[in-house]
Protein backbone atom coordinates (compact mmCIF):
# COMPACT_ATOMS: atom_id res chain seq x y z
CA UNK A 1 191.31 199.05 37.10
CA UNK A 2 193.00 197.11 40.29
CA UNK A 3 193.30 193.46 39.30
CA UNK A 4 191.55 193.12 42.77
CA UNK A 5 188.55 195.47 41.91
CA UNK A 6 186.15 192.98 40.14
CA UNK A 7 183.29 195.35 39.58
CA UNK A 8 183.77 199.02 39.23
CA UNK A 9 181.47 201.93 39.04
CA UNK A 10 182.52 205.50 37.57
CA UNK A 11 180.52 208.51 38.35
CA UNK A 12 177.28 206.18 37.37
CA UNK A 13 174.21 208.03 36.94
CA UNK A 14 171.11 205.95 35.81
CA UNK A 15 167.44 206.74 35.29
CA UNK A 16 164.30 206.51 33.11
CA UNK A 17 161.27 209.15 31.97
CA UNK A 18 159.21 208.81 35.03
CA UNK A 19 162.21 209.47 37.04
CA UNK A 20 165.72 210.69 36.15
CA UNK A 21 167.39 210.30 39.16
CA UNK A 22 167.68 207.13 40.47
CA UNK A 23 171.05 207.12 40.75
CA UNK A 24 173.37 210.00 40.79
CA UNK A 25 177.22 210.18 40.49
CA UNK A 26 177.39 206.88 42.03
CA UNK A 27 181.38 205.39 42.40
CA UNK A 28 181.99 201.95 43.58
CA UNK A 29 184.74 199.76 43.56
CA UNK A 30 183.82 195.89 44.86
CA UNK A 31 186.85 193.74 45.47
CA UNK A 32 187.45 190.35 44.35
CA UNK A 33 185.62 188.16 46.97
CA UNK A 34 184.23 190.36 49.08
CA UNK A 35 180.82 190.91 50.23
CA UNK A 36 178.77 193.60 49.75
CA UNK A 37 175.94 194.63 51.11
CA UNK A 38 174.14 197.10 50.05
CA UNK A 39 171.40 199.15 52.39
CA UNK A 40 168.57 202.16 51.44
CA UNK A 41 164.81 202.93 52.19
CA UNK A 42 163.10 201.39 49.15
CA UNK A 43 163.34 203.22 46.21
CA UNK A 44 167.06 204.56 46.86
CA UNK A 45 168.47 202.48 44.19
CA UNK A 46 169.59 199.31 45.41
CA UNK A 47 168.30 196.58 43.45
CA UNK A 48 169.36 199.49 40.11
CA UNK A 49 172.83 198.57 41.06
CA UNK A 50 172.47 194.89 40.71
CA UNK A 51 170.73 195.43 37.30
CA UNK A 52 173.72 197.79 35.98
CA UNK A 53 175.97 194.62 37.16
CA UNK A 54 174.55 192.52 35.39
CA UNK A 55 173.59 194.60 32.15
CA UNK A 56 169.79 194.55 32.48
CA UNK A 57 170.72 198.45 32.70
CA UNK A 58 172.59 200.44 30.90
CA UNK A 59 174.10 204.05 32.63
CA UNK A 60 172.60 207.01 31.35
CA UNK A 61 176.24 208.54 32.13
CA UNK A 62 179.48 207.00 33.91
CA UNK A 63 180.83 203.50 33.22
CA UNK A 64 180.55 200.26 35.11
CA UNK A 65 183.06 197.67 34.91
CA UNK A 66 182.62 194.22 35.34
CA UNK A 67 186.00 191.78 35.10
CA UNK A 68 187.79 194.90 33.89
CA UNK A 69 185.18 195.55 30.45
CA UNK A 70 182.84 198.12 30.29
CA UNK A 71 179.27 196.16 30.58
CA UNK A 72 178.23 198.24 27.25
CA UNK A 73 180.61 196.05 25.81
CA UNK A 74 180.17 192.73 26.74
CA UNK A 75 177.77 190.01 25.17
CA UNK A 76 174.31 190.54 27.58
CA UNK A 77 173.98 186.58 27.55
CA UNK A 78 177.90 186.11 28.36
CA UNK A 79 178.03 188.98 31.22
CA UNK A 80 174.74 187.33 32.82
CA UNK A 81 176.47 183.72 32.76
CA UNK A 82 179.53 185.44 34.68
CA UNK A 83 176.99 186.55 37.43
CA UNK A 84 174.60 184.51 39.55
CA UNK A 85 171.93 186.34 40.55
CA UNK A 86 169.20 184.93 43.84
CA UNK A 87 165.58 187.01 43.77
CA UNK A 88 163.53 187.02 47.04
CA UNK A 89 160.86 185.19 45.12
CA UNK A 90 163.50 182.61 44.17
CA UNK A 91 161.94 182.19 40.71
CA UNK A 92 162.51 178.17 40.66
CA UNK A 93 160.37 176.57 37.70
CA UNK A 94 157.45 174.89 39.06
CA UNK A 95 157.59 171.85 36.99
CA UNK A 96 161.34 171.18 37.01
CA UNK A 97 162.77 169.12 39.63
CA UNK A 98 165.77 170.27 41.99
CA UNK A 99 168.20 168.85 39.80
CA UNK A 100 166.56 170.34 36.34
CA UNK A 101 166.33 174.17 37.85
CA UNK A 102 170.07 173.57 39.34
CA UNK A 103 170.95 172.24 36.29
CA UNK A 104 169.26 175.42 33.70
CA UNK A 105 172.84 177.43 33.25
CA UNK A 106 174.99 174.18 32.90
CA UNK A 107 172.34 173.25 29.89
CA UNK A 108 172.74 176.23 28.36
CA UNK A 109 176.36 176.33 28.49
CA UNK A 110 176.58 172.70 26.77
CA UNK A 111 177.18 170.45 30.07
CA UNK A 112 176.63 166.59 29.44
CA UNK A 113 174.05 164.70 31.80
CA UNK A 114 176.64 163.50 33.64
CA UNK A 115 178.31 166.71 34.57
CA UNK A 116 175.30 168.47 35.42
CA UNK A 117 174.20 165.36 37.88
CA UNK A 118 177.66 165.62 39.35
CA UNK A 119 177.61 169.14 40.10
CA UNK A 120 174.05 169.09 41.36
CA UNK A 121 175.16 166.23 43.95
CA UNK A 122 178.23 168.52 45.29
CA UNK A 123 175.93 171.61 45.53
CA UNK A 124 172.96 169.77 47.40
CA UNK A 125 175.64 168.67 49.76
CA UNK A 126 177.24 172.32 49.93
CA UNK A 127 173.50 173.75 50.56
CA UNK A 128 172.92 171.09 53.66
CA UNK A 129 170.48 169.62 51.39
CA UNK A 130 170.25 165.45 50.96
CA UNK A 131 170.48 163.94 47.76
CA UNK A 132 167.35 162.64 47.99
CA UNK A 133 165.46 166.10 47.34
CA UNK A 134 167.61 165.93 43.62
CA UNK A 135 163.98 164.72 42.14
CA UNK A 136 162.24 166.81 44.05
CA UNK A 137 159.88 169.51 42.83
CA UNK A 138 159.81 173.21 44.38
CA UNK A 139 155.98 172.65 45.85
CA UNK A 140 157.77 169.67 47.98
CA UNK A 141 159.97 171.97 49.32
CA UNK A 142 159.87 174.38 52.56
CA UNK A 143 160.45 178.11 51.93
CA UNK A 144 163.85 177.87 53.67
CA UNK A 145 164.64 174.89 50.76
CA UNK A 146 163.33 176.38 47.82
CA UNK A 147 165.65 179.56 49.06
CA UNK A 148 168.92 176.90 49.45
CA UNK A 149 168.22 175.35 46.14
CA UNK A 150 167.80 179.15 44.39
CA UNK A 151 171.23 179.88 45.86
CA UNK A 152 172.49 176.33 44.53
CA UNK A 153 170.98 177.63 40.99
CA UNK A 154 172.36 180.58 40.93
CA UNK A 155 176.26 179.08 41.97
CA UNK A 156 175.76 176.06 39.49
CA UNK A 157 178.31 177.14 36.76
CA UNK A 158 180.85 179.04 39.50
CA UNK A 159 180.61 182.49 38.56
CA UNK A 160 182.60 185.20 39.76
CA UNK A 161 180.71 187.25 40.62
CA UNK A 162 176.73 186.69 42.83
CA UNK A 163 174.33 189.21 42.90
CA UNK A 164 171.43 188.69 45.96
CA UNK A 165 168.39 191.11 46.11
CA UNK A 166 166.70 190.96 49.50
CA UNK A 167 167.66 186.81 48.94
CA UNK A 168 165.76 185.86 52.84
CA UNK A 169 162.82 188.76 53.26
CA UNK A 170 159.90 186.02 51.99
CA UNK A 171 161.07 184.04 54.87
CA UNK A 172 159.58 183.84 58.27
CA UNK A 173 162.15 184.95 61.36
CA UNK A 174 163.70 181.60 62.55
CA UNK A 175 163.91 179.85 58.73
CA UNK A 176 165.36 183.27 57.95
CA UNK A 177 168.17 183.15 60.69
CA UNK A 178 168.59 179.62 59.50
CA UNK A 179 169.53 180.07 55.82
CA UNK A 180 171.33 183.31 56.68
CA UNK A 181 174.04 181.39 58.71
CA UNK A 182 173.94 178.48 56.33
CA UNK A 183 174.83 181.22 53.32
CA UNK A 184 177.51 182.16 55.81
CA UNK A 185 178.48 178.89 56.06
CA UNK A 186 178.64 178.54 52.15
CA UNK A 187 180.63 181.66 51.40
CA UNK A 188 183.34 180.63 53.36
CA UNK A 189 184.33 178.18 51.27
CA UNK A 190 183.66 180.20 48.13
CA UNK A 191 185.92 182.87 46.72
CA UNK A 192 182.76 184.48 44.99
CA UNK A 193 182.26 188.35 45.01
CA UNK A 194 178.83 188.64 46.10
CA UNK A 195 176.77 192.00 46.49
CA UNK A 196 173.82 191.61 48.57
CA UNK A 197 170.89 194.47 48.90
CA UNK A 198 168.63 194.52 51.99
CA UNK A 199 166.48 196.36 53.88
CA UNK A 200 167.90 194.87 57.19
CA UNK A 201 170.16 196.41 58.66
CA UNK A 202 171.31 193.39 61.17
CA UNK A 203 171.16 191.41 58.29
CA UNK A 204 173.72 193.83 56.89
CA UNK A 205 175.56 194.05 59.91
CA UNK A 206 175.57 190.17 59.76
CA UNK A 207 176.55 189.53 56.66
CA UNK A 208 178.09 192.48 54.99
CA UNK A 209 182.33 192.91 55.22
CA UNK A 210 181.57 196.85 53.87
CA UNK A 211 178.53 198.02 54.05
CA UNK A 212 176.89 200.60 51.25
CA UNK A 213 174.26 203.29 52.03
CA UNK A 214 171.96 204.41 49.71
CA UNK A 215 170.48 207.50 50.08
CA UNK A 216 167.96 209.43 47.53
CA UNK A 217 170.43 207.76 44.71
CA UNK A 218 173.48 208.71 45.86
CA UNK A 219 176.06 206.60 47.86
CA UNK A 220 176.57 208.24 51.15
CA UNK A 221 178.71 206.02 52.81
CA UNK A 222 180.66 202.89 52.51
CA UNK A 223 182.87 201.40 55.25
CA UNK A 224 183.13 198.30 56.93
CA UNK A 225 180.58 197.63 59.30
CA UNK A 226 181.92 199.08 63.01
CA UNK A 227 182.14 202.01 60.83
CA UNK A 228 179.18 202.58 59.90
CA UNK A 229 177.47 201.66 63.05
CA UNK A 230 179.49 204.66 64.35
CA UNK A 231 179.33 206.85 61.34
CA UNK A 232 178.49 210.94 62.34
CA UNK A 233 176.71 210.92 58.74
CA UNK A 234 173.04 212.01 59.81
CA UNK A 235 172.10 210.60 57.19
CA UNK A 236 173.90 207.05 57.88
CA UNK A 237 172.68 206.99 61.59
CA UNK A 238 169.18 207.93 60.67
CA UNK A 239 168.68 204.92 58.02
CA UNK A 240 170.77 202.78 60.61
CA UNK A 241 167.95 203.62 63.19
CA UNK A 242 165.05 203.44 61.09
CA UNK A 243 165.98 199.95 59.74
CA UNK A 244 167.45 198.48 63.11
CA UNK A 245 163.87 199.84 64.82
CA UNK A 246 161.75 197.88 62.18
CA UNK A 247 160.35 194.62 63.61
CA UNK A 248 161.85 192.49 60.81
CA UNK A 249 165.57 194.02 62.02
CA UNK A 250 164.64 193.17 65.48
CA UNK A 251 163.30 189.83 64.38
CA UNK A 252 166.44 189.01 62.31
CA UNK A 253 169.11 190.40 65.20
């Protein structure tokens, strides 16, 4: 594998007893620091491809590579650590404060207090967030916030690698614009690989420096994003209507 490919799928077919085919043949190779984003009707196997990332899946055929390793062979608990991973629901613990869900992965991988406050100051200030909302608790917080401070969570130890499955759909048009430019903001300064699955498609065209299509478990396309806005695929241009005609698109553009 490239020293530049990061995360690598081979012929990657994955599926369970209610349905076998939820992905099929699927090859992938994600460069080091690049975003992906990753597009599909629901069902097509989007959010799959995050889980075989991480390891919560394991291929029924095919390999995926993550840092270069086969993800059957890394430790599940290590390979998750490597990967940050921001869920539309954000997941924060109600009864921690900003600092104590920001903090979770640094306590688990041994960080001292001190550390852990440290690093929870310099991401508050990298999320547009002021120190003040450290003791905060998630009910305090606007749904735009609680989103910031997921994304903080989920970049607290620096992994390579960040894994974002439909990250601003809970939020409401304007806070979603908002926190979409202010990720933008933030991955400029990162050097993160970060895979992103949406249902938008100006989202993707926003975000996205390739974007993948989905279709029925297979990948159809993947090109940067003039490309596929021009792609002769029917099956590209009829997802690329459908989800640019949907009022959230519209909403979002």
């Amino acid at each position: 594998m490239s020293p530049d490919v990061v995360v690598a799928f081979d012929r990657v077919a994955f599926g369970h007893r209610g349905r076998p085919d939820v992905l099929a043949g699927v090859t992938l190779p994600i460069s080091r620091g690049e975003v992906l984003v990753l597009v599909g009707r629901s069902g097509a196997g989007k959010s799959t491809i995050l889980k075989l990332i991480n390891g919560l899946y394991v291929p029924r055929s095919g390999n995926v590579l993550v840092e270069g390793r086969d993800t059957r062979h890394w430790d599940g608990i290590a390979l998750r650590r490597r990967v940050g991973y921001v869920l539309q629901d954000v997941g924060l613990f109600p009864h921690m404060t900003v600092t104590e869900n920001i903090g979770v992965v640094p306590r688990l991988e041994g960080w001292g207090a001190e550390r852990t406050r440290d690093r929870v100051r310099v991401l508050l200030e990298l999320i547009g967030l002021p120190n003040a909302y450290a003791q905060r608790y998630p009910r305090e917080l606007s749904g735009g916030e609680r989103q910031r401070v997921g994304l903080a969570r989920a970049l607290a130890v620096d992994p390579p690698i960040l894994l974002m499955d439909e990250p601003f759909g809970a939020l409401d048009p304007v806070t979603r614009a908002e926190v979409r430019a202010e990720f933008t903001r933030i991955r400029a300064s990162l050097a993160t690989t970060v895979v992103v699955v949406t249902h938008d498609m100006a989202e993707a065209f926003a975000l996205g420096q390739r974007i993948g299509v989905i279709d029925s478990g297979r990948l159809v396309a993947c090109d940067r994003p003039d490309a596929i806005a021009v792609s002769t695929d029917p099956r590209v241009q009829r997802l690329v209507e459908t989800l640019v005609s949907t009022p959230q698109a519209r909403e979002a553009s």
